[in-house]
Structure formats: structure tokens, C-alpha cells
Protein backbone atom coordinates (compact mmCIF):
# COMPACT_ATOMS: atom_id res chain seq x y z
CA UNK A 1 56.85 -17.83 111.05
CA UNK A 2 60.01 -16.41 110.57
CA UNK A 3 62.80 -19.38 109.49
CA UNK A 4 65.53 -20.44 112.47
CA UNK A 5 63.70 -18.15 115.54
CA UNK A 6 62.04 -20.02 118.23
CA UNK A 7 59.37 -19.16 120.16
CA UNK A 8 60.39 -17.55 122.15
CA UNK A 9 62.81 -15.07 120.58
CA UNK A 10 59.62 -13.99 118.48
CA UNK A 11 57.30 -13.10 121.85
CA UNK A 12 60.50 -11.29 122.95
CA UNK A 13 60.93 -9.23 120.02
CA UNK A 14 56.80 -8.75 119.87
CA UNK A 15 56.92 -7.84 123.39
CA UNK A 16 59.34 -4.65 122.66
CA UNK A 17 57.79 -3.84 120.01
CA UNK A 18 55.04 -1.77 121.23
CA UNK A 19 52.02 -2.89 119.31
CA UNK A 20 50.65 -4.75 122.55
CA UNK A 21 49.20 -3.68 125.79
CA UNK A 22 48.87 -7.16 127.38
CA UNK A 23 50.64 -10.78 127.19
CA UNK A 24 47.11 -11.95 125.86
CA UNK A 25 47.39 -10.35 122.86
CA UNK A 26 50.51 -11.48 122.67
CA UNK A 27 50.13 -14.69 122.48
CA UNK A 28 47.17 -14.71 120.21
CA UNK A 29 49.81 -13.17 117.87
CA UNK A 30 53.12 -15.17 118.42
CA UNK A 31 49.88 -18.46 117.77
CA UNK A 32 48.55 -16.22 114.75
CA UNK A 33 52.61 -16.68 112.81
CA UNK A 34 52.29 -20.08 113.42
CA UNK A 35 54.52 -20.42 116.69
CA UNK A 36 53.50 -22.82 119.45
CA UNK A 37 51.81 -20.87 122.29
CA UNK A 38 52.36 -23.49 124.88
CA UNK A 39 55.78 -22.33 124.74
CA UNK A 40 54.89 -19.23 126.48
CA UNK A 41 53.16 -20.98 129.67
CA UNK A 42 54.36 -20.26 133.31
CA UNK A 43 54.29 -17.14 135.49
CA UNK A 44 57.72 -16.25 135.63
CA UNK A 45 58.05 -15.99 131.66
CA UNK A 46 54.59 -13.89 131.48
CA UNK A 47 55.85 -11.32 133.94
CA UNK A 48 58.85 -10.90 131.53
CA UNK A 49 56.59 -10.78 129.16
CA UNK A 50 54.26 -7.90 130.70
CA UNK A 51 57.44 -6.00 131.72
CA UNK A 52 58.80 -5.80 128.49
CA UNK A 53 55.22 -4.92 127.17
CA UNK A 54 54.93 -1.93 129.93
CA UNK A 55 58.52 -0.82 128.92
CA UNK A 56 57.27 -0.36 125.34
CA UNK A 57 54.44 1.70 126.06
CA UNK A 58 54.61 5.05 124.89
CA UNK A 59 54.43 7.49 128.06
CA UNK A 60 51.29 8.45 128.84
């Protein structure tokens, strides 16, 4: 867990990163650093989530 960023800001900046194809995996990551996962509950937040996810996705 990276010092002063919230939970947020991490899934965000995991999101565009490109290593993930779903908000799943996601989470299990943003949990696996040590941040709270309950933080990323609620539809609206997961469809930013997936966008983001689908925007990093190398073209196909």
C-alpha cells in the first residue's frame, strides 16, 4: 500500500493500467496491496471501473 493514496486513487490508476481485463481482478488486486475493497462497492463506480479497464485494452 502505497503511503497517502486512498482507495480509490489506487483502483483508478490499476484500472488504466492495462494489466486487467475485468473489475474482479481488480479488486482482488487493489485487496492484495492491502487497500479496503469495500471501498470499491456500488454500480456506478464499477462501470467506471470497467470503462477505464476497456479503454486500456490493447486493440484487438
Amino acid at each position: 500500500m502505497e503511503v497517502g493514496k486512498t482507495t480509490l486513487e489506487r483502483a483508478f490508476e490499476l484500472a488504466r493500467s492495462g494489466r486487467f481485463t475485468t473489475v474482479s481482478e481488480l479488486k482482488l488486486a487493489v485487496a492484495a496491496e492491502g487497500y479496503d475493497r469495500k471501498q470499491l462497492e456500488g454500480g456506478a463506480l464499477s462501470r467506471q471501473l470497467s470503462a477505464l479497464i476497456k479503454a486500456a485494452m490493447p486493440p484487438a
